[in-house]
PDB file of N, CA and C in Angstrom:
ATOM      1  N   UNK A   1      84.126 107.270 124.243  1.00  0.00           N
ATOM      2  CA  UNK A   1      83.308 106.643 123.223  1.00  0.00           C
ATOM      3  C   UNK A   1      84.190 106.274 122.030  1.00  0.00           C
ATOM      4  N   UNK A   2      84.290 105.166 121.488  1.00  0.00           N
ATOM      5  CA  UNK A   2      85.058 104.601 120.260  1.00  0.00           C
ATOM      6  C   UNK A   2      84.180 104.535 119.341  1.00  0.00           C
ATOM      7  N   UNK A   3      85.268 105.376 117.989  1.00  0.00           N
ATOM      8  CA  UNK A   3      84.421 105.610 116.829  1.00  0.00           C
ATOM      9  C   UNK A   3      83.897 104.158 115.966  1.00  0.00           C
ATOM     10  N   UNK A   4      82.930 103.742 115.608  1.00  0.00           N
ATOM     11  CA  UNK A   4      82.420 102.573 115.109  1.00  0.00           C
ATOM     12  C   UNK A   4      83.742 102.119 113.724  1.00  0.00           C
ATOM     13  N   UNK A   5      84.033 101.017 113.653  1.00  0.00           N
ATOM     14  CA  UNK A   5      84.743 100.331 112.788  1.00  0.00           C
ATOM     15  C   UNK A   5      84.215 100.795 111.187  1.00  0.00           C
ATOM     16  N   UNK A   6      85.340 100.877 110.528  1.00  0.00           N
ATOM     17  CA  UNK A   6      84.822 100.898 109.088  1.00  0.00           C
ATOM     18  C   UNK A   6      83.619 100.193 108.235  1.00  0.00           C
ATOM     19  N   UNK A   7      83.748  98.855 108.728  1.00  0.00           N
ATOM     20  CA  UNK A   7      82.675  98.206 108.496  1.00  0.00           C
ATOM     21  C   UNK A   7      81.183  98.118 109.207  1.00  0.00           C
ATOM     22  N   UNK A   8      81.908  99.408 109.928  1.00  0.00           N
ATOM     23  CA  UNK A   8      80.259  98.835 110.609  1.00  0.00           C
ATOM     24  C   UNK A   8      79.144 100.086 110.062  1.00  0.00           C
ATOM     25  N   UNK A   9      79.998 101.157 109.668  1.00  0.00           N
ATOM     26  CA  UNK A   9      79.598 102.643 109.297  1.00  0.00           C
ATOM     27  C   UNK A   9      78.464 102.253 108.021  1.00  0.00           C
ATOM     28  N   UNK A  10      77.211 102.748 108.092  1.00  0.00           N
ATOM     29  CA  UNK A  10      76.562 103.058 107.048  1.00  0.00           C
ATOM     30  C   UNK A  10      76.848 103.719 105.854  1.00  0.00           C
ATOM     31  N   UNK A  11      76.969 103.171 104.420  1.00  0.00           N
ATOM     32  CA  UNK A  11      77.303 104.077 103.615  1.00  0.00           C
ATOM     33  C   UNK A  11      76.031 104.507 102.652  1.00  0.00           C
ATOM     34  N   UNK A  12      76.077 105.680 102.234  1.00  0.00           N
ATOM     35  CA  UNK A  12      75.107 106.280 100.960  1.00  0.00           C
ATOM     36  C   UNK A  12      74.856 105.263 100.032  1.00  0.00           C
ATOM     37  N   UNK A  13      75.633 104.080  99.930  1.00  0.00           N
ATOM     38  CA  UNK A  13      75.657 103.290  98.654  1.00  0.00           C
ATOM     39  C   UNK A  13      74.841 101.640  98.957  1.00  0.00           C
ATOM     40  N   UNK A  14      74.695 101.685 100.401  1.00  0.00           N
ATOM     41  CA  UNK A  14      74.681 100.189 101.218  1.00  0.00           C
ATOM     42  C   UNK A  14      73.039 100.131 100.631  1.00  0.00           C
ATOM     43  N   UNK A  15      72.317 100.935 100.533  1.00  0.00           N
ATOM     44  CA  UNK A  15      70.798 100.755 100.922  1.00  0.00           C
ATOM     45  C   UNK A  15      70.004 101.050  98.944  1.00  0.00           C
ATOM     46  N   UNK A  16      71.119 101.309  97.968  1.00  0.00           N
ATOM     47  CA  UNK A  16      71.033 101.275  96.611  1.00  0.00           C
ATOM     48  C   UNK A  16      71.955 100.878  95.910  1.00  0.00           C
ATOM     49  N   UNK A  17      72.856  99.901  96.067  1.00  0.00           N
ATOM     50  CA  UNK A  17      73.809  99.980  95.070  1.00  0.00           C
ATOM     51  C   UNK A  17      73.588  99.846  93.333  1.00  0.00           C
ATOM     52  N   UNK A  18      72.417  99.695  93.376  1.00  0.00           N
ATOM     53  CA  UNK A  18      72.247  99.918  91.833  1.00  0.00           C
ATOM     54  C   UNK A  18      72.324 101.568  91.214  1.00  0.00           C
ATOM     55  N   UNK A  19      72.031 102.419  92.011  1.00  0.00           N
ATOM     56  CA  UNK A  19      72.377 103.624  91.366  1.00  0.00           C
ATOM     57  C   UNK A  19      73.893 104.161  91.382  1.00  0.00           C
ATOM     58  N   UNK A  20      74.550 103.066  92.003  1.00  0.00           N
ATOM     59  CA  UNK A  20      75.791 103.605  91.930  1.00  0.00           C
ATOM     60  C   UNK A  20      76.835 101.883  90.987  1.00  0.00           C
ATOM     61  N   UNK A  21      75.657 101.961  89.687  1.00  0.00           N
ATOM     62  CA  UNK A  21      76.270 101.416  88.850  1.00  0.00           C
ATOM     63  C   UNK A  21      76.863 101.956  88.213  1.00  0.00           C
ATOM     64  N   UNK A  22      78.170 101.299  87.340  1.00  0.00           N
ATOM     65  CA  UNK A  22      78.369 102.782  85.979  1.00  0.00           C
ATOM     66  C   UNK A  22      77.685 102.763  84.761  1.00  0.00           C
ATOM     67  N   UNK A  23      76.859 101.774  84.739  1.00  0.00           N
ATOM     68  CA  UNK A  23      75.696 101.344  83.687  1.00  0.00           C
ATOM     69  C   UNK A  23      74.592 102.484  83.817  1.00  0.00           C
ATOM     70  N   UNK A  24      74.595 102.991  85.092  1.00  0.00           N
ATOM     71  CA  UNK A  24      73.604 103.354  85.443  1.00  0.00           C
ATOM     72  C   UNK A  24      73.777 104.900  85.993  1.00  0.00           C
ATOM     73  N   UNK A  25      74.836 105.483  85.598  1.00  0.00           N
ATOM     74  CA  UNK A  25      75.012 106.788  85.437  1.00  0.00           C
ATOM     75  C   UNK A  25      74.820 107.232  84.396  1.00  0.00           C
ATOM     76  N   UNK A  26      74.244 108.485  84.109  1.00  0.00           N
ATOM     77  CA  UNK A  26      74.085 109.544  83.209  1.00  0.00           C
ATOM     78  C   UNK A  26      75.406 110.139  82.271  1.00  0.00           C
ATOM     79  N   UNK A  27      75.081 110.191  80.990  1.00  0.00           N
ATOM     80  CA  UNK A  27      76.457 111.123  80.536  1.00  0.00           C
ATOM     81  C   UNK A  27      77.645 109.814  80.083  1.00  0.00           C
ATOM     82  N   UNK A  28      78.120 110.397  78.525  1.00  0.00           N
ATOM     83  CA  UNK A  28      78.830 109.393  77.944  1.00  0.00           C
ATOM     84  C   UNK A  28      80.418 109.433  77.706  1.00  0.00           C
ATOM     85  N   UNK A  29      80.636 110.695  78.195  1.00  0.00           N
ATOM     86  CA  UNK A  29      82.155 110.580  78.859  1.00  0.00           C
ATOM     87  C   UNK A  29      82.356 110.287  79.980  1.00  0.00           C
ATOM     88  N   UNK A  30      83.128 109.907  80.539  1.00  0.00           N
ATOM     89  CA  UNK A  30      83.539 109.635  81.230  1.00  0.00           C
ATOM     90  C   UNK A  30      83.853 110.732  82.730  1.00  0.00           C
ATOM     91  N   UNK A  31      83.919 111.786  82.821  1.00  0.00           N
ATOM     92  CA  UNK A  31      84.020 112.746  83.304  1.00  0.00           C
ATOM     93  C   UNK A  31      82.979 113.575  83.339  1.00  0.00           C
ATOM     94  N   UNK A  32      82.086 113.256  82.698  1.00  0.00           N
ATOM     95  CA  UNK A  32      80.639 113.671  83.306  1.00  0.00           C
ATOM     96  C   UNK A  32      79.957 112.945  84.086  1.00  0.00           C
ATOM     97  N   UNK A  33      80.215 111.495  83.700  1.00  0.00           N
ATOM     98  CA  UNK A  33      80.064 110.138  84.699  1.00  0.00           C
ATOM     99  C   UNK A  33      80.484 110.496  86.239  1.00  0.00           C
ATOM    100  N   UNK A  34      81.840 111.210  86.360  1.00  0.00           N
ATOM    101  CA  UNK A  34      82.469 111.246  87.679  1.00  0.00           C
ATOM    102  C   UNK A  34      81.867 112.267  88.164  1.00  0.00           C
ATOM    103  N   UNK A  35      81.430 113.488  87.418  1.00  0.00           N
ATOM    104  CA  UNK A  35      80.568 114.333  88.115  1.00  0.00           C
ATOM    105  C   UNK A  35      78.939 113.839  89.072  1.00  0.00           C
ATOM    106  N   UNK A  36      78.598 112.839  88.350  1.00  0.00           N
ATOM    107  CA  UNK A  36      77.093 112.530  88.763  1.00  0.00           C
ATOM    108  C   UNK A  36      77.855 111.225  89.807  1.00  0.00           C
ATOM    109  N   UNK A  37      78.968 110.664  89.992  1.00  0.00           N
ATOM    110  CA  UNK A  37      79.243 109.951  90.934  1.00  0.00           C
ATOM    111  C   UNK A  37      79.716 111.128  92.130  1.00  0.00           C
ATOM    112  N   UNK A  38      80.568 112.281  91.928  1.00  0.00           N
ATOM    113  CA  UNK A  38      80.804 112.818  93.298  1.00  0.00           C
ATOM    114  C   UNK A  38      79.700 113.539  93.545  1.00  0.00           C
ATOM    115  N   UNK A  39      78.254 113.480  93.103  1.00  0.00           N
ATOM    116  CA  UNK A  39      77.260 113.684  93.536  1.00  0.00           C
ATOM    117  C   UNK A  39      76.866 112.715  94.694  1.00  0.00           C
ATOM    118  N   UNK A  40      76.623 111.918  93.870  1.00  0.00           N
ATOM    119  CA  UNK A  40      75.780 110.904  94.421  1.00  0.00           C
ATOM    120  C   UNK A  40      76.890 110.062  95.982  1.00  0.00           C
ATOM    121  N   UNK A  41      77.983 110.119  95.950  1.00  0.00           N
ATOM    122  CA  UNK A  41      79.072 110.515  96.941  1.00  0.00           C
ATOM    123  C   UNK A  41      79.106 111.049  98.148  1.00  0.00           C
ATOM    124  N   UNK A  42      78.314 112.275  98.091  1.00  0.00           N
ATOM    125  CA  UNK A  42      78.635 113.243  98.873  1.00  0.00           C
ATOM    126  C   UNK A  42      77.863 113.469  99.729  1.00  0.00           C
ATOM    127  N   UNK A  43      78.233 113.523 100.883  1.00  0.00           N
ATOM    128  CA  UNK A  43      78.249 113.777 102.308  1.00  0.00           C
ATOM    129  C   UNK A  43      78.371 112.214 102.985  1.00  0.00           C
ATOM    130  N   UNK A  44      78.888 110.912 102.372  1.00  0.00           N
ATOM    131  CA  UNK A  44      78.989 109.747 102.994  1.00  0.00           C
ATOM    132  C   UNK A  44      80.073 109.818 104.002  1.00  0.00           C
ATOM    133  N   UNK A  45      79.767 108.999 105.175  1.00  0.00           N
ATOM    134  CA  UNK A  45      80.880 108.855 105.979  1.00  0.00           C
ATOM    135  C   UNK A  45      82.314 108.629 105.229  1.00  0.00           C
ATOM    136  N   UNK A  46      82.121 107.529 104.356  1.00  0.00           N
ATOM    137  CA  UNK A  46      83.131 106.700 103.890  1.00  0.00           C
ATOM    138  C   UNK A  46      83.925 107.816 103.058  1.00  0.00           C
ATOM    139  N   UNK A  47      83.135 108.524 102.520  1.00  0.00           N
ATOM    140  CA  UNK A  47      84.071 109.786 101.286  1.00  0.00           C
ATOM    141  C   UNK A  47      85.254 109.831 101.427  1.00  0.00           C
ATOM    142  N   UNK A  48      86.214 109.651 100.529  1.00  0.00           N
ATOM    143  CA  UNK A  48      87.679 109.885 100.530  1.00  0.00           C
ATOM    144  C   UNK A  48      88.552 108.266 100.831  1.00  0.00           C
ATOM    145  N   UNK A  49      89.538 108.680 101.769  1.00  0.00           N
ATOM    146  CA  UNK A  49      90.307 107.073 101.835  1.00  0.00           C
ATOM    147  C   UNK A  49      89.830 106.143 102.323  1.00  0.00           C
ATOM    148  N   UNK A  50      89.089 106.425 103.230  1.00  0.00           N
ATOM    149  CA  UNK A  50      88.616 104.801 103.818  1.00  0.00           C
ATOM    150  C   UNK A  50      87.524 103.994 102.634  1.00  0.00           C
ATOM    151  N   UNK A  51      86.981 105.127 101.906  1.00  0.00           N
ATOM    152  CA  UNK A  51      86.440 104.310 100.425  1.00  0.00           C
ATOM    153  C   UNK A  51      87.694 103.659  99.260  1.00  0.00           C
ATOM    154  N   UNK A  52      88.024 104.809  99.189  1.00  0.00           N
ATOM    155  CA  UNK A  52      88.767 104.176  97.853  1.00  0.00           C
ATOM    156  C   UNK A  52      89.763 102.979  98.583  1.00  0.00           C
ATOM    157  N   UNK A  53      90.259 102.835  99.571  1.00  0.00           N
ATOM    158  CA  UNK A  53      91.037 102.017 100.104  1.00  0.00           C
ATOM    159  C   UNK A  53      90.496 100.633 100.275  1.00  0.00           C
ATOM    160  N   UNK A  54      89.101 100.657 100.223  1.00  0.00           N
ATOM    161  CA  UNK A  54      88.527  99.872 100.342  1.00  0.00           C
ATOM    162  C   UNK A  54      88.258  98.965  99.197  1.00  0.00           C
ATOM    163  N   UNK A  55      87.821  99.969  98.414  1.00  0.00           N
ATOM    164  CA  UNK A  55      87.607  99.596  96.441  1.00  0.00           C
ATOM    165  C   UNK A  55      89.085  98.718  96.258  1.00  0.00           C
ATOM    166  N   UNK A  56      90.161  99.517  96.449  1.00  0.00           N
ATOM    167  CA  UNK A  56      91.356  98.600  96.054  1.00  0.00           C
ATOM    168  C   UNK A  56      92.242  97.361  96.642  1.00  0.00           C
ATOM    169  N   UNK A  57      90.786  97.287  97.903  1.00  0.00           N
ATOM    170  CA  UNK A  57      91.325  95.754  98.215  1.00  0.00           C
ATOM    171  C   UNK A  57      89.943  94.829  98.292  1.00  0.00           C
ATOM    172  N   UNK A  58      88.947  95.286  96.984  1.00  0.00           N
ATOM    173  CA  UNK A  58      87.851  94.281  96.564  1.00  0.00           C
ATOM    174  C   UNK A  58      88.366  93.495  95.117  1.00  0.00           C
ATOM    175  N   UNK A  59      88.009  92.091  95.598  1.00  0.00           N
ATOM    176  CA  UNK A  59      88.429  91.409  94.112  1.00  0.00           C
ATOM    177  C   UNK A  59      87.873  91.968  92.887  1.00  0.00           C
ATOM    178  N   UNK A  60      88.481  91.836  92.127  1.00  0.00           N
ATOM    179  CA  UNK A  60      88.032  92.317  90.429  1.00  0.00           C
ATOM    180  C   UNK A  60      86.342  92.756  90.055  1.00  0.00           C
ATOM    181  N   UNK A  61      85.917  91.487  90.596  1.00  0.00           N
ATOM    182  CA  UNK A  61      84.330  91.660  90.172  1.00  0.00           C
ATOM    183  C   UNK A  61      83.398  92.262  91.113  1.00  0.00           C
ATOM    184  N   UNK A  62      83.819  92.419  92.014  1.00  0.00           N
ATOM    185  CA  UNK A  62      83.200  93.161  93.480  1.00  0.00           C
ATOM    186  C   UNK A  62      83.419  94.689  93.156  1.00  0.00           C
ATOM    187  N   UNK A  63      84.634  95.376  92.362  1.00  0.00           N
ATOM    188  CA  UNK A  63      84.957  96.529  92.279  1.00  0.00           C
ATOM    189  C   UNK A  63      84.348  97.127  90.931  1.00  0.00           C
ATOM    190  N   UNK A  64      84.296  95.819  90.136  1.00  0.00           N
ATOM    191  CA  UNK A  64      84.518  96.573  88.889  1.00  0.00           C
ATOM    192  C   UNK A  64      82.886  97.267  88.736  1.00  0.00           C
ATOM    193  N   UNK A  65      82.813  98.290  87.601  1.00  0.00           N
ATOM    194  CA  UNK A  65      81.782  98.876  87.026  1.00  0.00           C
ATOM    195  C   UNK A  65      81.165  99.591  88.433  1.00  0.00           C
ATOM    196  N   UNK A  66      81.587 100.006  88.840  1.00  0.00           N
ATOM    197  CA  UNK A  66      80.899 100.868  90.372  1.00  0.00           C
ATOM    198  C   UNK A  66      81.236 101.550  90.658  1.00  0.00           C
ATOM    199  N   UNK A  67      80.726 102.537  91.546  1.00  0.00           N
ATOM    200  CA  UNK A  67      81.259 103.978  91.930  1.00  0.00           C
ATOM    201  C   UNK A  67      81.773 103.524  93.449  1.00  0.00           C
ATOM    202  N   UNK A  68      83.310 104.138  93.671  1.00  0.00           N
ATOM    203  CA  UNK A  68      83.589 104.339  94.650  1.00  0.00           C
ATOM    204  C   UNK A  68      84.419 105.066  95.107  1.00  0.00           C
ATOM    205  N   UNK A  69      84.141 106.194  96.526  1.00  0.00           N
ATOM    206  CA  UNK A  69      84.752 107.455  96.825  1.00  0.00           C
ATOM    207  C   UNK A  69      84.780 108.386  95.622  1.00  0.00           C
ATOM    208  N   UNK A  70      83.101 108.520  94.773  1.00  0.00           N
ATOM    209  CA  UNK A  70      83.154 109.622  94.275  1.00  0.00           C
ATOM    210  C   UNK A  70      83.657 108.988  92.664  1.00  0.00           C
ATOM    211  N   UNK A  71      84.380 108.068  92.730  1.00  0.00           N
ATOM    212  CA  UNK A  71      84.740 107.380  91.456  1.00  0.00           C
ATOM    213  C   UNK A  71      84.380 106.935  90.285  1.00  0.00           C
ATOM    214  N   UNK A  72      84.020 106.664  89.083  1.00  0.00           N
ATOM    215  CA  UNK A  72      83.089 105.242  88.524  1.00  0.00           C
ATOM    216  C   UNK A  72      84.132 104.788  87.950  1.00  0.00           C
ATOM    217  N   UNK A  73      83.907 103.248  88.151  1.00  0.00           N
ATOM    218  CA  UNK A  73      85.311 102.319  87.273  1.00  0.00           C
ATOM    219  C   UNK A  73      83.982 101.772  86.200  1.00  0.00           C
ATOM    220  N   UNK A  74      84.640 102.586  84.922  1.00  0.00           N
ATOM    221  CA  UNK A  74      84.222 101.670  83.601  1.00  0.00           C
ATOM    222  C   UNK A  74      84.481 100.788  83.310  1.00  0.00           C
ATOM    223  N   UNK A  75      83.794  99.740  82.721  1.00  0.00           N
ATOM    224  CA  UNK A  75      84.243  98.497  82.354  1.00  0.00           C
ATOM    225  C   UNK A  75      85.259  98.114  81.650  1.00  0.00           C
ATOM    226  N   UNK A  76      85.776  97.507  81.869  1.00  0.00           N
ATOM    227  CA  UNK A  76      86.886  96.722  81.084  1.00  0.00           C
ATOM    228  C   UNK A  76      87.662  97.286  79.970  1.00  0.00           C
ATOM    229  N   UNK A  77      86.353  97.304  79.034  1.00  0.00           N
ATOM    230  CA  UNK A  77      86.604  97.835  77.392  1.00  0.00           C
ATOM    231  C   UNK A  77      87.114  99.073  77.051  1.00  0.00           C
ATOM    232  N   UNK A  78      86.770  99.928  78.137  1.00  0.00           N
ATOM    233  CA  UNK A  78      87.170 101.150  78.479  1.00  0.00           C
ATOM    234  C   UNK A  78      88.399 102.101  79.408  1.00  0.00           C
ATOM    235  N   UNK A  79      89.885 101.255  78.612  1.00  0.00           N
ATOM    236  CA  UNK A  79      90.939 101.194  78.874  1.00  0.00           C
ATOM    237  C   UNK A  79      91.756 102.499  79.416  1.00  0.00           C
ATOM    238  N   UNK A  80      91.463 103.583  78.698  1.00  0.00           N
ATOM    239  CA  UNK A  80      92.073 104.816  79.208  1.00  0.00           C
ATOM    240  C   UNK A  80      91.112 105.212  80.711  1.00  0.00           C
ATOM    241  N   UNK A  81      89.696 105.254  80.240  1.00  0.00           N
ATOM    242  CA  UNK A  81      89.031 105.421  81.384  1.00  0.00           C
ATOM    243  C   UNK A  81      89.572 104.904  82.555  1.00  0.00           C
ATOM    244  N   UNK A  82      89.502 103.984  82.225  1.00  0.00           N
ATOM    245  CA  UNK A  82      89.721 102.633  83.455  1.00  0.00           C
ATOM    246  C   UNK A  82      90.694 103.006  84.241  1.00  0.00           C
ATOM    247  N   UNK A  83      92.124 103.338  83.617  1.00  0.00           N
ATOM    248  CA  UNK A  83      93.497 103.455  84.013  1.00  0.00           C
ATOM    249  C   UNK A  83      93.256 104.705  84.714  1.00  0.00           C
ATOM    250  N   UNK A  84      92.398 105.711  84.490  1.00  0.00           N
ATOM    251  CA  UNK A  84      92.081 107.326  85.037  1.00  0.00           C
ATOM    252  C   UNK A  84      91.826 106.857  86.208  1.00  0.00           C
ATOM    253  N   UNK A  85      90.676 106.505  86.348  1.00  0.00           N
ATOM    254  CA  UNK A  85      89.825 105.565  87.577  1.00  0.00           C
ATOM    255  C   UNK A  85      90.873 105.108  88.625  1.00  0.00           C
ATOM    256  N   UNK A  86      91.301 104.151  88.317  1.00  0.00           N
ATOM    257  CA  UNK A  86      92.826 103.524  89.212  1.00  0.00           C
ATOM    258  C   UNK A  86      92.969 104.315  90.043  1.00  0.00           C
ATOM    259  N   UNK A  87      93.737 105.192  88.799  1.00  0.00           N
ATOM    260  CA  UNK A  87      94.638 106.025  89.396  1.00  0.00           C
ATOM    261  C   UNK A  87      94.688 106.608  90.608  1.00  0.00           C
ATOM    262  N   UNK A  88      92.672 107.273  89.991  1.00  0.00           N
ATOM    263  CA  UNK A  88      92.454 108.645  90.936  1.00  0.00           C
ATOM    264  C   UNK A  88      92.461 107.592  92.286  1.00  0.00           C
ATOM    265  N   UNK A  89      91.675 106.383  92.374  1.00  0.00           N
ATOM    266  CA  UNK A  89      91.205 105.975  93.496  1.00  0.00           C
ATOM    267  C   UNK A  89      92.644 105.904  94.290  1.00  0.00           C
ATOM    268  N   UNK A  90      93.712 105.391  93.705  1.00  0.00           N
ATOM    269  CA  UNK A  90      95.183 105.320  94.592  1.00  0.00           C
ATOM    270  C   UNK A  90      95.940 106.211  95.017  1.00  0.00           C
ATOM    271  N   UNK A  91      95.652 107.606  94.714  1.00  0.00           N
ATOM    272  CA  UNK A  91      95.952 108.863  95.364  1.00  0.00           C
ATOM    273  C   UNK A  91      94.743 109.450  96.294  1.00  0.00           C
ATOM    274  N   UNK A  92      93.449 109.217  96.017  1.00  0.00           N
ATOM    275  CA  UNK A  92      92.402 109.431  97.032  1.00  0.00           C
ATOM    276  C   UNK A  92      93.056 108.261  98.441  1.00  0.00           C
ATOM    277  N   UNK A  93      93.018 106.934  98.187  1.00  0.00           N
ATOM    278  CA  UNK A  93      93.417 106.361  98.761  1.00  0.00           C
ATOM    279  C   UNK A  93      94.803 106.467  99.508  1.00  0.00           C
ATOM    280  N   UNK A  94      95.755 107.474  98.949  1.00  0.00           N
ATOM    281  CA  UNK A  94      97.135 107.841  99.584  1.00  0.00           C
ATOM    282  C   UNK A  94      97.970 107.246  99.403  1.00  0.00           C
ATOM    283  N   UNK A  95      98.144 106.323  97.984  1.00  0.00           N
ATOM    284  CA  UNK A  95      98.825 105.675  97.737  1.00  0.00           C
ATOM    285  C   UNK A  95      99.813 105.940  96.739  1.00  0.00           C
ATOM    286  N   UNK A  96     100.093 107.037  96.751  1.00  0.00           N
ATOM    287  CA  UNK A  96     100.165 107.705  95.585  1.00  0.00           C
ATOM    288  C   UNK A  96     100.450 108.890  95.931  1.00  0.00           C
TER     289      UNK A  96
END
Protein backbone atom coordinates (compact mmCIF):
# COMPACT_ATOMS: atom_id res chain seq x y z
CA UNK A 1 0.00 0.00 0.00
CA UNK A 2 1.58 3.56 -0.93
CA UNK A 3 1.35 6.26 1.49
CA UNK A 4 -1.01 9.06 -0.17
CA UNK A 5 1.06 12.12 -1.65
CA UNK A 6 1.48 15.26 0.36
CA UNK A 7 -1.04 16.89 -1.43
CA UNK A 8 -3.45 14.69 -1.30
CA UNK A 9 -3.39 14.30 2.76
CA UNK A 10 -6.16 16.16 4.59
CA UNK A 11 -5.04 18.87 6.77
CA UNK A 12 -6.66 20.35 10.22
CA UNK A 13 -6.46 23.70 8.38
CA UNK A 14 -8.10 22.64 4.73
CA UNK A 15 -11.81 22.64 6.05
CA UNK A 16 -11.20 26.35 8.23
CA UNK A 17 -8.58 28.31 7.21
CA UNK A 18 -9.92 31.27 8.75
CA UNK A 19 -9.15 30.17 12.24
CA UNK A 20 -5.83 29.69 11.39
CA UNK A 21 -5.51 33.40 10.60
CA UNK A 22 -3.03 35.47 12.62
CA UNK A 23 -5.75 38.13 12.74
CA UNK A 24 -7.59 35.68 14.19
CA UNK A 25 -5.64 34.28 17.02
CA UNK A 26 -5.96 35.16 20.57
CA UNK A 27 -3.19 36.96 22.65
CA UNK A 28 -0.96 40.05 21.74
CA UNK A 29 2.44 38.76 21.84
CA UNK A 30 3.49 37.00 19.78
CA UNK A 31 4.34 33.83 21.64
CA UNK A 32 1.17 33.42 23.06
CA UNK A 33 -0.07 33.60 19.43
CA UNK A 34 2.28 30.45 18.78
CA UNK A 35 0.89 28.76 21.70
CA UNK A 36 -2.87 28.89 20.44
CA UNK A 37 -1.32 28.00 16.86
CA UNK A 38 0.53 24.67 18.19
CA UNK A 39 -2.83 24.07 19.50
CA UNK A 40 -4.81 24.40 16.91
CA UNK A 41 -1.80 22.29 14.95
CA UNK A 42 -1.91 19.40 16.68
CA UNK A 43 -2.42 16.05 15.82
CA UNK A 44 -2.40 17.10 11.80
CA UNK A 45 -0.89 14.77 9.45
CA UNK A 46 1.11 17.58 7.97
CA UNK A 47 2.72 18.68 11.64
CA UNK A 48 6.33 19.36 11.39
CA UNK A 49 8.37 19.35 7.88
CA UNK A 50 6.20 18.47 5.33
CA UNK A 51 4.21 21.75 6.66
CA UNK A 52 6.64 24.16 7.18
CA UNK A 53 8.37 23.02 3.93
CA UNK A 54 5.54 23.67 2.35
CA UNK A 55 4.84 27.33 3.86
CA UNK A 56 8.39 28.13 2.46
CA UNK A 57 7.75 27.34 -0.96
CA UNK A 58 4.20 29.42 -0.99
CA UNK A 59 4.46 32.84 -2.66
CA UNK A 60 4.46 35.82 -0.28
CA UNK A 61 0.73 36.30 -0.11
CA UNK A 62 -0.36 32.65 0.09
CA UNK A 63 2.01 32.37 3.28
CA UNK A 64 1.80 35.43 4.78
CA UNK A 65 -0.39 36.16 8.09
CA UNK A 66 -1.15 32.28 8.67
CA UNK A 67 -0.39 29.58 10.75
CA UNK A 68 1.79 26.97 9.55
CA UNK A 69 3.30 23.71 11.25
CA UNK A 70 2.25 25.12 14.51
CA UNK A 71 3.63 28.63 13.37
CA UNK A 72 1.85 32.17 12.95
CA UNK A 73 3.64 34.54 10.45
CA UNK A 74 2.70 38.14 11.56
CA UNK A 75 2.28 40.59 9.22
CA UNK A 76 4.68 42.50 7.68
CA UNK A 77 4.82 45.40 10.24
CA UNK A 78 5.86 43.04 12.66
CA UNK A 79 9.55 42.69 11.87
CA UNK A 80 11.23 40.90 14.78
CA UNK A 81 8.20 38.64 14.97
CA UNK A 82 8.28 37.92 11.51
CA UNK A 83 12.10 37.10 11.35
CA UNK A 84 11.27 34.55 14.65
CA UNK A 85 8.59 32.95 12.43
CA UNK A 86 11.10 32.33 9.41
CA UNK A 87 13.28 31.14 11.25
CA UNK A 88 11.46 28.64 13.36
CA UNK A 89 9.63 27.40 10.14
CA UNK A 90 13.36 26.71 8.40
CA UNK A 91 14.65 24.55 11.12
CA UNK A 92 11.14 22.77 11.58
CA UNK A 93 11.52 22.47 7.94
CA UNK A 94 15.37 21.14 8.28
CA UNK A 95 16.80 23.73 6.79
CA UNK A 96 18.59 24.86 9.25
Amino acid sequence: MTAPAVDEIITRCANHPERYEYSALPGKRWIERRLIAMQLCAGCPLLGAPCAQRALQQEGWAMAEMVWSGVPIPPPSHIADRRRAYALLREIAGHE
